[in-house]
Every structure is written in C-alpha cells, then in structure tokens.
Protein backbone atom coordinates (compact mmCIF):
# COMPACT_ATOMS: atom_id res chain seq x y z
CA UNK A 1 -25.90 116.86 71.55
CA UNK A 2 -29.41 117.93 72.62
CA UNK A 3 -32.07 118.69 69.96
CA UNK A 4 -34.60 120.72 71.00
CA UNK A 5 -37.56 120.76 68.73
CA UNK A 6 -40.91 122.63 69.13
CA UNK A 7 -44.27 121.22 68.16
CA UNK A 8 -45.92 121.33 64.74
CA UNK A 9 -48.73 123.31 63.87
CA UNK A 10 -51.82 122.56 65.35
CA UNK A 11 -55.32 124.02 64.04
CA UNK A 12 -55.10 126.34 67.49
CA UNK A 13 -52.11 127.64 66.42
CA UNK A 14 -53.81 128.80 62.78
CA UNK A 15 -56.57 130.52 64.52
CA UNK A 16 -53.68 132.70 66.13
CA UNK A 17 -55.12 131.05 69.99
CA UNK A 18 -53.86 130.65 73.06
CA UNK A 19 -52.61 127.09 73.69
CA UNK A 20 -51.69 125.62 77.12
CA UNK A 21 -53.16 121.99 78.72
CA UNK A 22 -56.44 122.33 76.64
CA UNK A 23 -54.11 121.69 73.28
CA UNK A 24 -55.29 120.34 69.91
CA UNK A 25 -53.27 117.32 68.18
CA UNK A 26 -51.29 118.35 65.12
CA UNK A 27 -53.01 119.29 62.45
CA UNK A 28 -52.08 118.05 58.51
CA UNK A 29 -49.52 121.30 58.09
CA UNK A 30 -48.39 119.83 61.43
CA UNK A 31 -47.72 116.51 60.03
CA UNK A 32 -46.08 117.75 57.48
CA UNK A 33 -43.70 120.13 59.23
CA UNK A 34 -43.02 117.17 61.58
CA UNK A 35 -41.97 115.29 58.71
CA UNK A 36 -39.67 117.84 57.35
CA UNK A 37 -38.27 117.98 60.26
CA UNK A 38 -37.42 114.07 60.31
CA UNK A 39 -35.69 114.56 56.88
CA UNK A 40 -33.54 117.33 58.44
CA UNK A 41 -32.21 115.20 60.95
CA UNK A 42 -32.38 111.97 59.31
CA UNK A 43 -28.59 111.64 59.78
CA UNK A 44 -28.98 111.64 63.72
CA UNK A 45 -29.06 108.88 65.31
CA UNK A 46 -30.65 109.59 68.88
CA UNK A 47 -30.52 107.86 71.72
CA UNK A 48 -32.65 109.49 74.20
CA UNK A 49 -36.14 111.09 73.49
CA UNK A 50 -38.10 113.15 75.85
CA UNK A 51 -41.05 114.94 75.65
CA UNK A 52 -44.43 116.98 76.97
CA UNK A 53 -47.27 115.18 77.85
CA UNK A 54 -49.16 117.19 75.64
CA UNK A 55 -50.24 114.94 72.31
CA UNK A 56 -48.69 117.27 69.80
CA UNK A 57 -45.06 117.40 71.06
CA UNK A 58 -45.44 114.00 71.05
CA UNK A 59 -46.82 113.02 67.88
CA UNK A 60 -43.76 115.42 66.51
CA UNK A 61 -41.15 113.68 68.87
CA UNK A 62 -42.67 110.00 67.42
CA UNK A 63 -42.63 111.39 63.60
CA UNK A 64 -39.04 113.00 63.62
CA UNK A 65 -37.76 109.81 65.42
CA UNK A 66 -39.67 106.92 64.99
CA UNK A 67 -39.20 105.91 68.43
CA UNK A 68 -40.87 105.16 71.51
CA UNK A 69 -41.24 108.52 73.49
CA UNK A 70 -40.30 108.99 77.55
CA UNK A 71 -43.03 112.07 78.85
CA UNK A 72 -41.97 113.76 81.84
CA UNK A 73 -44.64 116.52 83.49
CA UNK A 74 -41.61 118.75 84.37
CA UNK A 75 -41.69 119.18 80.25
CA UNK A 76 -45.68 120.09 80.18
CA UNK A 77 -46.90 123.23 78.54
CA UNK A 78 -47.24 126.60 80.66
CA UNK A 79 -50.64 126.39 82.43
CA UNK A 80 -52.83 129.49 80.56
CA UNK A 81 -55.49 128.38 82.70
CA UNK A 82 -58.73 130.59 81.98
CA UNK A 83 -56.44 132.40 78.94
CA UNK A 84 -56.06 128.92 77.49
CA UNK A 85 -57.53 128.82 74.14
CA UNK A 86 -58.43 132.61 73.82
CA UNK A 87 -57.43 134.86 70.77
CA UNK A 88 -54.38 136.33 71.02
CA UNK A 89 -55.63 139.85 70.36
CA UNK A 90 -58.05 139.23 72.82
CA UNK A 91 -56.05 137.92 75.80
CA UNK A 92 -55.01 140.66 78.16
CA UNK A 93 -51.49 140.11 78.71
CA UNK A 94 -48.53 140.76 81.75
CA UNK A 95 -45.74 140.49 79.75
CA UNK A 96 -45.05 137.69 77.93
CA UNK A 97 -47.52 135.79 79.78
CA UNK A 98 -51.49 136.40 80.53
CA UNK A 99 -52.64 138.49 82.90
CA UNK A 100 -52.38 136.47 86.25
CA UNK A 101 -54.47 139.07 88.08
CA UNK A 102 -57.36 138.52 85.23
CA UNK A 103 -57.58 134.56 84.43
CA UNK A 104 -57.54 131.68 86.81
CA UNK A 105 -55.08 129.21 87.29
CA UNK A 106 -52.06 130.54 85.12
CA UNK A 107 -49.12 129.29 86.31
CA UNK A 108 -46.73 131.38 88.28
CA UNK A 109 -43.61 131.42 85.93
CA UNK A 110 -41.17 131.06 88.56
CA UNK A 111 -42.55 127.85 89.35
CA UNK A 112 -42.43 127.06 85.68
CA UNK A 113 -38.94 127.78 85.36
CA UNK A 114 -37.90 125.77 88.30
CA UNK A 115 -39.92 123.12 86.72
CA UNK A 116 -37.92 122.89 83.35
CA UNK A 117 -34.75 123.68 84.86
CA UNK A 118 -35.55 121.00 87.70
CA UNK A 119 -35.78 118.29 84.43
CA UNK A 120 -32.61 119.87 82.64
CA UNK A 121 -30.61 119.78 85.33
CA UNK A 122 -31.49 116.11 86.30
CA UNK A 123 -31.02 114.84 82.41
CA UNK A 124 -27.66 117.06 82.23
CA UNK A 125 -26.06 114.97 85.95
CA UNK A 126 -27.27 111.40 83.88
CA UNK A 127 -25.64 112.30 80.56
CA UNK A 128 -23.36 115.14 80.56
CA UNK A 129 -20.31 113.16 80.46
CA UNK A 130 -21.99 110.75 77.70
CA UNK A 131 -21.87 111.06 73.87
CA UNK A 132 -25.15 110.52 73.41
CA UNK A 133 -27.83 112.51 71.04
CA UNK A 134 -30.63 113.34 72.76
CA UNK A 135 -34.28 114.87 71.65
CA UNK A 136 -36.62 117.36 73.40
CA UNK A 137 -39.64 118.42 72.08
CA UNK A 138 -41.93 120.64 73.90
CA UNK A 139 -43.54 124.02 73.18
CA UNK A 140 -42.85 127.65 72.57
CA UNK A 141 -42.31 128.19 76.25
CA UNK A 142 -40.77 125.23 77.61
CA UNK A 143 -38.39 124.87 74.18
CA UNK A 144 -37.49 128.49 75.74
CA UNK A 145 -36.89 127.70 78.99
CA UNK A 146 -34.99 125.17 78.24
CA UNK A 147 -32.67 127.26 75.93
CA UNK A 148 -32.64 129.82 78.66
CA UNK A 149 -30.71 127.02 80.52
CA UNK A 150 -28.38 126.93 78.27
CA UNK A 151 -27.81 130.63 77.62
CA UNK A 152 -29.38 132.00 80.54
CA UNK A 153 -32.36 133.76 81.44
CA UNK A 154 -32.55 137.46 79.84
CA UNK A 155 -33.11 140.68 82.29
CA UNK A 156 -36.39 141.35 80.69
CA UNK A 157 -37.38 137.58 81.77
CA UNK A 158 -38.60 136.85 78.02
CA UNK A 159 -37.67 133.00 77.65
CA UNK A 160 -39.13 132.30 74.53
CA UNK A 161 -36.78 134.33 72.45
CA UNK A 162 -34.64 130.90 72.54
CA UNK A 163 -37.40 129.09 70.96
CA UNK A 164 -37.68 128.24 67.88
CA UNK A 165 -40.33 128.35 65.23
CA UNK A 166 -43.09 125.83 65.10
CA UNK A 167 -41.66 122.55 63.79
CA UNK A 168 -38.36 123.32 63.86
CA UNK A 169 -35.12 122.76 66.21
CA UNK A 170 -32.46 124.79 68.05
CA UNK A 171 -29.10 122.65 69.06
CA UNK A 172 -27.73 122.77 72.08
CA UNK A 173 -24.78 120.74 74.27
CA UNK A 174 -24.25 120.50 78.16
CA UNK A 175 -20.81 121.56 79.24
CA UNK A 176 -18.68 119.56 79.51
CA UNK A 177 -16.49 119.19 82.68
C-alpha cells in the first residue's frame, strides 16, 4: 500500500501564504497534526519512506514514522518562484498556479508533472510486485500529482483535487500485474 500524507501546518500556511522552496518548518499545530496522524496509522508497519526535501514534509514523514527518511528532489515542492511566500489574495493567479507571465521562476507544470510521475513510476517498477507499505509525504501539489497518477490527470488540469488536507493521508496501491 502507498500512504500518501501531506505536510502539517506550518505558520505560512496560517497566514493563508504562498509556500514553495522558501517554506517554514512545522509549526506547534503542525506537530500536533503530525502526531495525530502517527496515532492513525500506528497499526502500519512501513517499510519504505520517501519524502520532499523541504523540512516540513520531513519532520511529518519522521513524526508519523519514527524512521529514518529517503528525500528525493523529484518529490520537491512546486517552484512559486517570485509568488513564493505572497498572500493568497494577493497573488495573481493562471489557474491553479501563479501567474507565470507575472513572477519569475515558477515552474512550468508540465515539467512538474513529469517530475513526480518520473519518481512514481520508478518506485512503482522497484515495488509493484512487493507487499510492502510504503510512505510519501510531500505537499498540496506534489501529494496531487501523485494521486493524479493514480487516478489520472483531470481535463481541467487541477491536480490538487487528489490531495488531501494538511496533515492528513489519502491511500493508494499500484496495480498489480
């Protein structure tokens, strides 16, 4: 089974910001949620854990598991760049995403996509045929992306509908062949 968890709170995410690379650690309702989330899976016993290199999906990967955390940059954050850290009311947006055309160095989401998926795809050939338990935990958009390779992306292109909320976990299994 894969358990894909998203980040606890941070004090960025309370001020209602943008968060990308320029990310906050988790902040004490943070903790906390991480820690509820541990209780809610402390039947699991998992094998594999994975994770952004982003301090807060790892301090919530190292709290629900108590284990020693593998990072992979495929698993990073969305790049906001310029849009990273603004108020959400404030940021001019393309969709679900800022404004490309307005801020600097956002991340094409294509390449972001491939990115994730690139990671998935790799992790599904090592353990697909395995009955392992494995943990994810990333962030709004790459916990969506990576549901979105499970269920596929959506015609609109909105990825993050397969997220979950912050601090909590979506289930998900490769198929097996």
């Amino acid at each position: 089974m894969i358990y894909i968890i998203r980040h606890g709170q941070t004090d960025l995410n309370k001020e209602r910001r943008m968060q990308g690379r320029n990310g906050l650690p988790l902040n004490e309702t943070g903790i906390q949620q991480a820690a509820k989330l541990k209780e809610e899976l402390k039947e699991i016993s998992f094998d594999l854990v994975f994770s952004s290199p982003q301090e807060r999906a790892i301090q919530t990967a190292e709290i629900v598991t108590g284990m020693q955390v593998s990072t992979d940059l495929r698993l990073d954050v969305f790049d906001l760049g310029d849009a990273d850290r603004i108020l959400l009311s404030e940021v001019k947006m393309d969709g679900p995403i800022p404004d490309r055309t307005f801020y600097k160095g956002v991340e094409n989401p294509i390449s972001f996509l491939e990115r994730v998926f690139d990671f998935m795809s790799e992790l599904e050939k090592q353990v697909a045929h395995k009955e392992i338990n494995i943990l994810l935990s990333g962030h709004r958009c790459t916990t969506g992306c990576m549901g979105a390779y499970f269920e596929g992306v959506p015609s609109d292109g909105n990825i993050t509908r397969f997220s979950s909320e912050t601090g909590n976990f979506k289930v998900f299994t490769f198929n097996r062949k």
